[in-house]
ModelCIF file with pLDDT and N, C-alpha, C, O atoms, coordinates in Angstrom:
data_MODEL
#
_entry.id   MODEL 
#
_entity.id                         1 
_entity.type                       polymer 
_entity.pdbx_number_of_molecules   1 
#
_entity_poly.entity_id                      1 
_entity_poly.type                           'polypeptide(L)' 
_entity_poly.nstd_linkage                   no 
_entity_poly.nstd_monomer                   no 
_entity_poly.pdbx_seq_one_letter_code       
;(UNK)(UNK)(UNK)(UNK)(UNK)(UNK)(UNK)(UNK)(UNK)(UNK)(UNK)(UNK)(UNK)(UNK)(UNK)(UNK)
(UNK)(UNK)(UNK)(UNK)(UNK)(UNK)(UNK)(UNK)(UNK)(UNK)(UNK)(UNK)(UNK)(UNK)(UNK)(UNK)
(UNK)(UNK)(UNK)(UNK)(UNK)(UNK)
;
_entity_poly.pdbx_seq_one_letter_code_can   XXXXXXXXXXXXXXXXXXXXXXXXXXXXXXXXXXXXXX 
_entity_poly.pdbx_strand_id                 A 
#
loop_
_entity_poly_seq.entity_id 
_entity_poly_seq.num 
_entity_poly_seq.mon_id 
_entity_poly_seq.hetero 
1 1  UNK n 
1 2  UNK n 
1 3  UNK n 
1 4  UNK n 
1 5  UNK n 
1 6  UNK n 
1 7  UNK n 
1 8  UNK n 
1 9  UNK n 
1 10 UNK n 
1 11 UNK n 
1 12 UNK n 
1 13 UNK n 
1 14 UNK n 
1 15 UNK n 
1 16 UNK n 
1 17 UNK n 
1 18 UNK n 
1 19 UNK n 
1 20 UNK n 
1 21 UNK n 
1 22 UNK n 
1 23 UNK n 
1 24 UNK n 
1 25 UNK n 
1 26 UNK n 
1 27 UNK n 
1 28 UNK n 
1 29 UNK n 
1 30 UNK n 
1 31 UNK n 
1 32 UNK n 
1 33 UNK n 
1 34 UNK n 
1 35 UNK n 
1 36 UNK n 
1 37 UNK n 
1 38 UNK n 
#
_struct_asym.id          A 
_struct_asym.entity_id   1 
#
loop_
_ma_qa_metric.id 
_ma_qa_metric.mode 
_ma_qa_metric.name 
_ma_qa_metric.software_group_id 
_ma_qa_metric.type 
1 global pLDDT . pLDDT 
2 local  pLDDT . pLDDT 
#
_ma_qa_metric_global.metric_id      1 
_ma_qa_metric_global.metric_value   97.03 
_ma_qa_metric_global.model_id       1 
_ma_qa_metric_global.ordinal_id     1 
#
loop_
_ma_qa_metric_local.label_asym_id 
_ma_qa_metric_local.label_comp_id 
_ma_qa_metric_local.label_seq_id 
_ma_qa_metric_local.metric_id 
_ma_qa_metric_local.metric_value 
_ma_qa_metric_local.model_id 
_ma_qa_metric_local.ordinal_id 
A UNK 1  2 97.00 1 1  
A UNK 2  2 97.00 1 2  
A UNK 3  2 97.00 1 3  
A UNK 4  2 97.00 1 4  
A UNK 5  2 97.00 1 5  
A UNK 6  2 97.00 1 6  
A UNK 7  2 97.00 1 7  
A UNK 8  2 98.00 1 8  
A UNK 9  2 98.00 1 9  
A UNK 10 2 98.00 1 10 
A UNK 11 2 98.00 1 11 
A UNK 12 2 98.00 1 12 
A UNK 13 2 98.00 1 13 
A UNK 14 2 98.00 1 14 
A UNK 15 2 98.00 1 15 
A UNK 16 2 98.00 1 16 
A UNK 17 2 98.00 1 17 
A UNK 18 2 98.00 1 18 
A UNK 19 2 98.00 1 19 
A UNK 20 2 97.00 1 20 
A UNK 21 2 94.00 1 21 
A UNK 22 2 94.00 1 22 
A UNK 23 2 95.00 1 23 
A UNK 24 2 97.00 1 24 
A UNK 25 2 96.00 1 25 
A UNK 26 2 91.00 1 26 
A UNK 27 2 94.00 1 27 
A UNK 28 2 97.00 1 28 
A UNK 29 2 96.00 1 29 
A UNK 30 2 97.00 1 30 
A UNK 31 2 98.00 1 31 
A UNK 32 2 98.00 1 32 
A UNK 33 2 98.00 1 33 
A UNK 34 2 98.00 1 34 
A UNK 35 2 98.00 1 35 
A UNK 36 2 98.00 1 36 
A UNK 37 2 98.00 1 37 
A UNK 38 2 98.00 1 38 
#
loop_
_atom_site.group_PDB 
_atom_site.id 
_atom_site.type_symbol 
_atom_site.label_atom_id 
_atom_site.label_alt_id 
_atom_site.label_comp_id 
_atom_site.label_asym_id 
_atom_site.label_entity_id 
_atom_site.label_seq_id 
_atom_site.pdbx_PDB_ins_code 
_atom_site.Cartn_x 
_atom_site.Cartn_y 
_atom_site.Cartn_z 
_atom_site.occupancy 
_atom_site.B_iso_or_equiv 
_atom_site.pdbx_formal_charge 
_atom_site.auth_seq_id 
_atom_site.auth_comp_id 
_atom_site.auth_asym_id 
_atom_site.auth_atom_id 
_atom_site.pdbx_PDB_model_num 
ATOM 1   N N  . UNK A 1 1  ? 54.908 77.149 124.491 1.00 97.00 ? 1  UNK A N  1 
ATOM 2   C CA . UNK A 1 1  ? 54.466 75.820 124.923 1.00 97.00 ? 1  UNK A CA 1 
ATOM 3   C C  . UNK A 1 1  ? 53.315 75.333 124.054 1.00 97.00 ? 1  UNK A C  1 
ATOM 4   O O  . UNK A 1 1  ? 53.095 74.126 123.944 1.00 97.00 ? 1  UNK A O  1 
ATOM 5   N N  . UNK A 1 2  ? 52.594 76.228 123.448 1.00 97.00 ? 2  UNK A N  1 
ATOM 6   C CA . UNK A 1 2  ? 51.031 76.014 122.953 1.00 97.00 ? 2  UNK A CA 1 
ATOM 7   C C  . UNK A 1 2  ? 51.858 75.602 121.114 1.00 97.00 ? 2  UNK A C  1 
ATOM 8   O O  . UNK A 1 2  ? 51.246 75.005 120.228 1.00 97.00 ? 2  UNK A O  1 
ATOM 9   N N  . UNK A 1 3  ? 52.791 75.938 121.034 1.00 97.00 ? 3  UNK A N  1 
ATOM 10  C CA . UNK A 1 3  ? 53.615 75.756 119.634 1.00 97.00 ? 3  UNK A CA 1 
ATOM 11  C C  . UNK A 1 3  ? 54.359 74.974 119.693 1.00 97.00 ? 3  UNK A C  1 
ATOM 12  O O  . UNK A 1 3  ? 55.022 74.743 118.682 1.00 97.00 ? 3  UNK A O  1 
ATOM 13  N N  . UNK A 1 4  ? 54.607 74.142 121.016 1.00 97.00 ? 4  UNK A N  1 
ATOM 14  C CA . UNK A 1 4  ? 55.607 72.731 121.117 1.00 97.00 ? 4  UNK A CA 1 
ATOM 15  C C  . UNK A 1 4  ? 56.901 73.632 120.950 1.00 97.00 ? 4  UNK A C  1 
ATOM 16  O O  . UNK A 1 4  ? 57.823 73.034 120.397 1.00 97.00 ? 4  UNK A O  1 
ATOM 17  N N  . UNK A 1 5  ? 57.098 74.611 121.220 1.00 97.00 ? 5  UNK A N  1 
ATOM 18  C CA . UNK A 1 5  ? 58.627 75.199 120.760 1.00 97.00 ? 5  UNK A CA 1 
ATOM 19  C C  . UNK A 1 5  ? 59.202 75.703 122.638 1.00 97.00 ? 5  UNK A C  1 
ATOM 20  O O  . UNK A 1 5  ? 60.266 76.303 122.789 1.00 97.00 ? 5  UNK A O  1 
ATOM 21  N N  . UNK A 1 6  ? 58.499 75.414 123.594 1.00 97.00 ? 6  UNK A N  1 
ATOM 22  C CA . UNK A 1 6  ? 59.271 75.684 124.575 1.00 97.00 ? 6  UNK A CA 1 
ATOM 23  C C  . UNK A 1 6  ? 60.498 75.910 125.310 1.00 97.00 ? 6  UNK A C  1 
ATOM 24  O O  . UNK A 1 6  ? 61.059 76.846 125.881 1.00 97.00 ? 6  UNK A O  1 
ATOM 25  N N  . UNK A 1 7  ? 60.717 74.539 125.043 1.00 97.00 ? 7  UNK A N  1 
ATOM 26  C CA . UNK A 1 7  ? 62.208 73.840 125.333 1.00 97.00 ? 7  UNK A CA 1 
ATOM 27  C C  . UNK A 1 7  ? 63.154 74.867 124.673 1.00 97.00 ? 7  UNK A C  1 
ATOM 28  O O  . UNK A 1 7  ? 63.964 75.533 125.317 1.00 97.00 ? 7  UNK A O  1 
ATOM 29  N N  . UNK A 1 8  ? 62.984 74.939 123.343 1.00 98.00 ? 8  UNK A N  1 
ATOM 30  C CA . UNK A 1 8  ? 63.811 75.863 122.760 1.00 98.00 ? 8  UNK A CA 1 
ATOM 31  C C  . UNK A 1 8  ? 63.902 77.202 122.893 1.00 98.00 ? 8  UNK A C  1 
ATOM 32  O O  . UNK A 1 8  ? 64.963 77.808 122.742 1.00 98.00 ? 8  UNK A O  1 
ATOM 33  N N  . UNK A 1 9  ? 62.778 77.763 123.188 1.00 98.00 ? 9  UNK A N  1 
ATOM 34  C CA . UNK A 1 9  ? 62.981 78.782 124.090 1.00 98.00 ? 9  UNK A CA 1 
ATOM 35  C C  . UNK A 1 9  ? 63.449 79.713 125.109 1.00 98.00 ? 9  UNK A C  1 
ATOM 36  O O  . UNK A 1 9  ? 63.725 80.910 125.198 1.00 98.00 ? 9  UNK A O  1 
ATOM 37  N N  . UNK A 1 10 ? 63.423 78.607 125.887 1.00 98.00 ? 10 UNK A N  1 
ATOM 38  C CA . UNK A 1 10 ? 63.962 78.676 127.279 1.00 98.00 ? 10 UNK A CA 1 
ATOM 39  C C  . UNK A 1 10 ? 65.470 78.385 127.301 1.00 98.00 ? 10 UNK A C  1 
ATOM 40  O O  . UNK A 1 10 ? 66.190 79.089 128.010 1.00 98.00 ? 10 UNK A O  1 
ATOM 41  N N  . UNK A 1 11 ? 65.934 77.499 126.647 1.00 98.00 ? 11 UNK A N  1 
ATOM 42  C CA . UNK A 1 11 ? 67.280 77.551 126.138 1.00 98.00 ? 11 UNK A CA 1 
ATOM 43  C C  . UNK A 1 11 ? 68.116 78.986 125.770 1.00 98.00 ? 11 UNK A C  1 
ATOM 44  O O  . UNK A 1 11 ? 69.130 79.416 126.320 1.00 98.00 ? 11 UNK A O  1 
ATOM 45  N N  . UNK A 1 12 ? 67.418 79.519 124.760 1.00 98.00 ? 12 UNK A N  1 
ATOM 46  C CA . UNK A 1 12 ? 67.710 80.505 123.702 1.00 98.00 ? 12 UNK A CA 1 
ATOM 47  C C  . UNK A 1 12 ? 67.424 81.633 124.666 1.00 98.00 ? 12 UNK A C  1 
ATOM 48  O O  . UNK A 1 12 ? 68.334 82.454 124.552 1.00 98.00 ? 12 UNK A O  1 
ATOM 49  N N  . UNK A 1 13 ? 66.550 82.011 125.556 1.00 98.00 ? 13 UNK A N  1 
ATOM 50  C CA . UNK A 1 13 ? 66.604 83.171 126.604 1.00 98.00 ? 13 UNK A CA 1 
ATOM 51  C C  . UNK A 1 13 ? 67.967 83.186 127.652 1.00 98.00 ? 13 UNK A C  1 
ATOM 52  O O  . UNK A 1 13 ? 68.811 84.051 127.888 1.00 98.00 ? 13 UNK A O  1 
ATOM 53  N N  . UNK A 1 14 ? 67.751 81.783 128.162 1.00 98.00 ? 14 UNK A N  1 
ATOM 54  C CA . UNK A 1 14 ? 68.776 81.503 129.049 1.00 98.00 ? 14 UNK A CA 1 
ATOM 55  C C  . UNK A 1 14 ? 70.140 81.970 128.671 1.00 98.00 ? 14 UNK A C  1 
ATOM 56  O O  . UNK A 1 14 ? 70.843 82.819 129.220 1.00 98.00 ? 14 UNK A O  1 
ATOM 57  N N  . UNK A 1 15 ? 70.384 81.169 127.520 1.00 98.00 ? 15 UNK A N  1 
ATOM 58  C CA . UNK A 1 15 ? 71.931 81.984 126.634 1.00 98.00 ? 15 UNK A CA 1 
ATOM 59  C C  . UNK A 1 15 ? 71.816 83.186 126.775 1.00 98.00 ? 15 UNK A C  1 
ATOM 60  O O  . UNK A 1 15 ? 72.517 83.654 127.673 1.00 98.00 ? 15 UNK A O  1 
ATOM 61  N N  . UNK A 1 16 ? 70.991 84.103 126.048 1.00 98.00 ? 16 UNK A N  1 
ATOM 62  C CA . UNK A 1 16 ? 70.666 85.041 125.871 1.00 98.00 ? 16 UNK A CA 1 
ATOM 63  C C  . UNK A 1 16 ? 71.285 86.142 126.947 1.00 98.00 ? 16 UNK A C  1 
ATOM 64  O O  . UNK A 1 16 ? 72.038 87.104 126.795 1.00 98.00 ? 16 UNK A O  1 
ATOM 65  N N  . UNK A 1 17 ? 70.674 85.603 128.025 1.00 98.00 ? 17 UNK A N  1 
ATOM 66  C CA . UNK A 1 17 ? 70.327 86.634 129.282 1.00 98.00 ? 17 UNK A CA 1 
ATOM 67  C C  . UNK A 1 17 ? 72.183 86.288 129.852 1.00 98.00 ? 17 UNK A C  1 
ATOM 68  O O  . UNK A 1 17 ? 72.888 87.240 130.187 1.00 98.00 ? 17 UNK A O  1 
ATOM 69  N N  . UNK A 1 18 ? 72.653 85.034 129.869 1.00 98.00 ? 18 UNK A N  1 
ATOM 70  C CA . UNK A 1 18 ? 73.624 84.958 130.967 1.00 98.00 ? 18 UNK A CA 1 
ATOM 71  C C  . UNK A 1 18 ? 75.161 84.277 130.052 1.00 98.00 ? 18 UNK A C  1 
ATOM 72  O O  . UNK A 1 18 ? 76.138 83.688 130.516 1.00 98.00 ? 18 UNK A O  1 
ATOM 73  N N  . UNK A 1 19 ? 74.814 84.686 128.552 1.00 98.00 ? 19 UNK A N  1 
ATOM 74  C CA . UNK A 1 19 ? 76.130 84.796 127.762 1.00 98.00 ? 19 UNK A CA 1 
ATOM 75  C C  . UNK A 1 19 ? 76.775 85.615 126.710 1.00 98.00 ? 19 UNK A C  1 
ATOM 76  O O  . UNK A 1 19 ? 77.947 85.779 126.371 1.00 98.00 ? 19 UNK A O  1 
ATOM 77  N N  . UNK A 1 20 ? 75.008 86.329 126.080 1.00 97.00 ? 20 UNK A N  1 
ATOM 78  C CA . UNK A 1 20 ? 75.148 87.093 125.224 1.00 97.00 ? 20 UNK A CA 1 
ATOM 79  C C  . UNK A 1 20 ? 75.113 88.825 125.808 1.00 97.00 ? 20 UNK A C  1 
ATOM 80  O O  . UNK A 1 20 ? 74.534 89.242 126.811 1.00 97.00 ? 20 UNK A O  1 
ATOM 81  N N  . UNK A 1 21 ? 75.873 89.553 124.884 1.00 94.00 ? 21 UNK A N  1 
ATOM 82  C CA . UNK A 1 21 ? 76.167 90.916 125.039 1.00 94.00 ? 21 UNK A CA 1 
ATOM 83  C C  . UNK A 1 21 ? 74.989 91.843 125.279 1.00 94.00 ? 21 UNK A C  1 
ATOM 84  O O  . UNK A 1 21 ? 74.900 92.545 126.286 1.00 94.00 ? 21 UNK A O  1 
ATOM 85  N N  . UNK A 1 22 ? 73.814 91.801 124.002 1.00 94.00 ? 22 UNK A N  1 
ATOM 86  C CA . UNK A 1 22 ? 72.778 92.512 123.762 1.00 94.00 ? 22 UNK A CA 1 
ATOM 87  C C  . UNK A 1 22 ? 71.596 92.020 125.273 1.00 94.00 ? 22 UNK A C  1 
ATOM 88  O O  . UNK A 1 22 ? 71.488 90.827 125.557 1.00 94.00 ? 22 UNK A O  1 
ATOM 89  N N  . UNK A 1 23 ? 70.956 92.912 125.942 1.00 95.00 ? 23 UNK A N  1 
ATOM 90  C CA . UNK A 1 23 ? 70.095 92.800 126.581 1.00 95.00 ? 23 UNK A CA 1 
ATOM 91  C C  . UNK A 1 23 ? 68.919 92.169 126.333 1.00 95.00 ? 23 UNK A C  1 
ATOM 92  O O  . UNK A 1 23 ? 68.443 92.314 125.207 1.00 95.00 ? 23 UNK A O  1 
ATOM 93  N N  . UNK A 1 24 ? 68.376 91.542 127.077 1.00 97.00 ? 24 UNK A N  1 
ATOM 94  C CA . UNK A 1 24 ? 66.698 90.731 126.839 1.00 97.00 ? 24 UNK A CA 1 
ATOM 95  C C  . UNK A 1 24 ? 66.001 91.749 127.151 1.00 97.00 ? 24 UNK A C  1 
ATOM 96  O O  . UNK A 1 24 ? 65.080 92.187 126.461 1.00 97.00 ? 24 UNK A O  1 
ATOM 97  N N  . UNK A 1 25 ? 66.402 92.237 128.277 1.00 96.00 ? 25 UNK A N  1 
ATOM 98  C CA . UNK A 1 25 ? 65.270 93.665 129.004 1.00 96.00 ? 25 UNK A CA 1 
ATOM 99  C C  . UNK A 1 25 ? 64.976 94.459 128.485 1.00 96.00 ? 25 UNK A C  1 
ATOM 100 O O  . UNK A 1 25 ? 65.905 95.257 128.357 1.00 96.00 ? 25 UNK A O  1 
ATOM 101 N N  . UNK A 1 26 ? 63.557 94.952 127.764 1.00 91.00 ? 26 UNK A N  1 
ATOM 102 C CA . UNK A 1 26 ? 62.649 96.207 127.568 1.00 91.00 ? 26 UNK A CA 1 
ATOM 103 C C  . UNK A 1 26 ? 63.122 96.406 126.278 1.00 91.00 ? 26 UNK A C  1 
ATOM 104 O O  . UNK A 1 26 ? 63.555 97.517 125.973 1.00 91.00 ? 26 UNK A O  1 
ATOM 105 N N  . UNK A 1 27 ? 63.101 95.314 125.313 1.00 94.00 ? 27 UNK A N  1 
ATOM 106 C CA . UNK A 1 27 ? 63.307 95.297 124.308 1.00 94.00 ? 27 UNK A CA 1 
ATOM 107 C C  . UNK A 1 27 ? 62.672 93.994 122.946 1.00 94.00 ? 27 UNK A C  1 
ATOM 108 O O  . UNK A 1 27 ? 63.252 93.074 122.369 1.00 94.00 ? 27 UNK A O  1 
ATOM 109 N N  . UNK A 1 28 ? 61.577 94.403 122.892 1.00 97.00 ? 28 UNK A N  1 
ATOM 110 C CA . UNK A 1 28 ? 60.899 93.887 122.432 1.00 97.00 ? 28 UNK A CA 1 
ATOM 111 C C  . UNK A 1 28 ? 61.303 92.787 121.059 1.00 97.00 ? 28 UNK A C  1 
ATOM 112 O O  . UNK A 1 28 ? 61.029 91.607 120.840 1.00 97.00 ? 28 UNK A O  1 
ATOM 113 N N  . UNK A 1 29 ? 61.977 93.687 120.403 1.00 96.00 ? 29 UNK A N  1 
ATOM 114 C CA . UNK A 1 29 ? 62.652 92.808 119.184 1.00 96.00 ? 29 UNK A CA 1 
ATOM 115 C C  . UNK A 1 29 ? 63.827 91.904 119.317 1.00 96.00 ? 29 UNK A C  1 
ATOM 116 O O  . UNK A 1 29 ? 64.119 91.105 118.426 1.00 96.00 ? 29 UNK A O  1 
ATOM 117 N N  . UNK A 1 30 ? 64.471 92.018 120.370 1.00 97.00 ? 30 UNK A N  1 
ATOM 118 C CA . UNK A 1 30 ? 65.184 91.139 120.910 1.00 97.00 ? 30 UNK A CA 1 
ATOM 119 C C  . UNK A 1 30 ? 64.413 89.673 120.891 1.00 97.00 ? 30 UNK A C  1 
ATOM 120 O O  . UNK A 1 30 ? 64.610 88.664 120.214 1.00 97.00 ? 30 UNK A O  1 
ATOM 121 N N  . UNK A 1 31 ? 63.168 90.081 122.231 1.00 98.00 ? 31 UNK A N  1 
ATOM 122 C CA . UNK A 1 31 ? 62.573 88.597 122.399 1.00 98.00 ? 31 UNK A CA 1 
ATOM 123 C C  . UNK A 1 31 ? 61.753 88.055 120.636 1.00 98.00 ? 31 UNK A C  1 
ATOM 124 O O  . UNK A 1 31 ? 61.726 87.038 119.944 1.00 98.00 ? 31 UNK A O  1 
ATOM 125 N N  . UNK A 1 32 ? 61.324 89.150 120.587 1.00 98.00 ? 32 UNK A N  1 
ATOM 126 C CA . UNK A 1 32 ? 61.054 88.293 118.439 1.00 98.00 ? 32 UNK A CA 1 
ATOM 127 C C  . UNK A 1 32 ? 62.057 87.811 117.977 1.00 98.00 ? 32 UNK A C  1 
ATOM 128 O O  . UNK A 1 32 ? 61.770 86.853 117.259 1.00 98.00 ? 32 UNK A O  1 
ATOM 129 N N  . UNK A 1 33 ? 63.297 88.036 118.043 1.00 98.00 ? 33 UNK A N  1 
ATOM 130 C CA . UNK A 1 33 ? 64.344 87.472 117.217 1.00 98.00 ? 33 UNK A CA 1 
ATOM 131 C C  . UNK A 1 33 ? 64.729 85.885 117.473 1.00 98.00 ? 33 UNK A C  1 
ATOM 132 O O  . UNK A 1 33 ? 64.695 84.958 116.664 1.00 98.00 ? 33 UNK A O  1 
ATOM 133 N N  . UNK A 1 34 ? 65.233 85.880 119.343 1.00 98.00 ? 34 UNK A N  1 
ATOM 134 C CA . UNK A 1 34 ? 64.695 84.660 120.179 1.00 98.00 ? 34 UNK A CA 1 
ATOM 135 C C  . UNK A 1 34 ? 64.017 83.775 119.784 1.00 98.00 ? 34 UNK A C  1 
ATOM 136 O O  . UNK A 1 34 ? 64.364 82.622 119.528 1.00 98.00 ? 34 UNK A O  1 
ATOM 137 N N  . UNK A 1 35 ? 62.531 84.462 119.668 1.00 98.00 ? 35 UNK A N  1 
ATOM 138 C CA . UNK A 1 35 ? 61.377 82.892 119.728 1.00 98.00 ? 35 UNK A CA 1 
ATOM 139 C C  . UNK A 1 35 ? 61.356 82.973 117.946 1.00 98.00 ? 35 UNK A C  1 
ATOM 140 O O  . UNK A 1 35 ? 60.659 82.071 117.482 1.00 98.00 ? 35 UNK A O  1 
ATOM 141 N N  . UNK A 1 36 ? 61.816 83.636 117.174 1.00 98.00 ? 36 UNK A N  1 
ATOM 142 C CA . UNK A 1 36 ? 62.171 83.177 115.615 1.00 98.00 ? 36 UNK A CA 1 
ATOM 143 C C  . UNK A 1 36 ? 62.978 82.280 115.834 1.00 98.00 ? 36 UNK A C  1 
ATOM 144 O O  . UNK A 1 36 ? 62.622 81.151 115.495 1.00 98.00 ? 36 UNK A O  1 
ATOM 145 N N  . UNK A 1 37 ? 64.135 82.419 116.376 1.00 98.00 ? 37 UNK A N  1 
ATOM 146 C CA . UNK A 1 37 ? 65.291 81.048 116.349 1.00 98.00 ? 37 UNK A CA 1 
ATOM 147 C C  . UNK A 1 37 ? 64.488 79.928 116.887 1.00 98.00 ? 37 UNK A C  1 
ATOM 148 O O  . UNK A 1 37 ? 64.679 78.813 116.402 1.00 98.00 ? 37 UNK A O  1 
ATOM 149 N N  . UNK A 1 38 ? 63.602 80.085 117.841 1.00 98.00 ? 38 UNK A N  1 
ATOM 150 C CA . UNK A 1 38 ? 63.228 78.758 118.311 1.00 98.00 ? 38 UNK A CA 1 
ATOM 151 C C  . UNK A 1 38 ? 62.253 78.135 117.479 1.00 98.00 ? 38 UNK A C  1 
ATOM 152 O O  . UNK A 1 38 ? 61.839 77.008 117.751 1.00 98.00 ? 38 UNK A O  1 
#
């Protein structure tokens, strides 16, 4: 939010969590890869 990149964020988790294969959970480089796309 403090980077104006929110929106995209939250998008890109959302997919993430409830279309994509690879887990969000307890995996740190996951969420880096995420807020890189955003």
């Amino acid at each position: 939010k403090e980077q104006g990149r929110q929106e995209q964020l939250l998008d890109l988790l959302y997919r993430a969590n409830f279309a994509e294969e690879r887990s969000v959970f307890n995996d740190d480089e996951r969420l880096v890869e995420l807020a890189v796309s955003a």
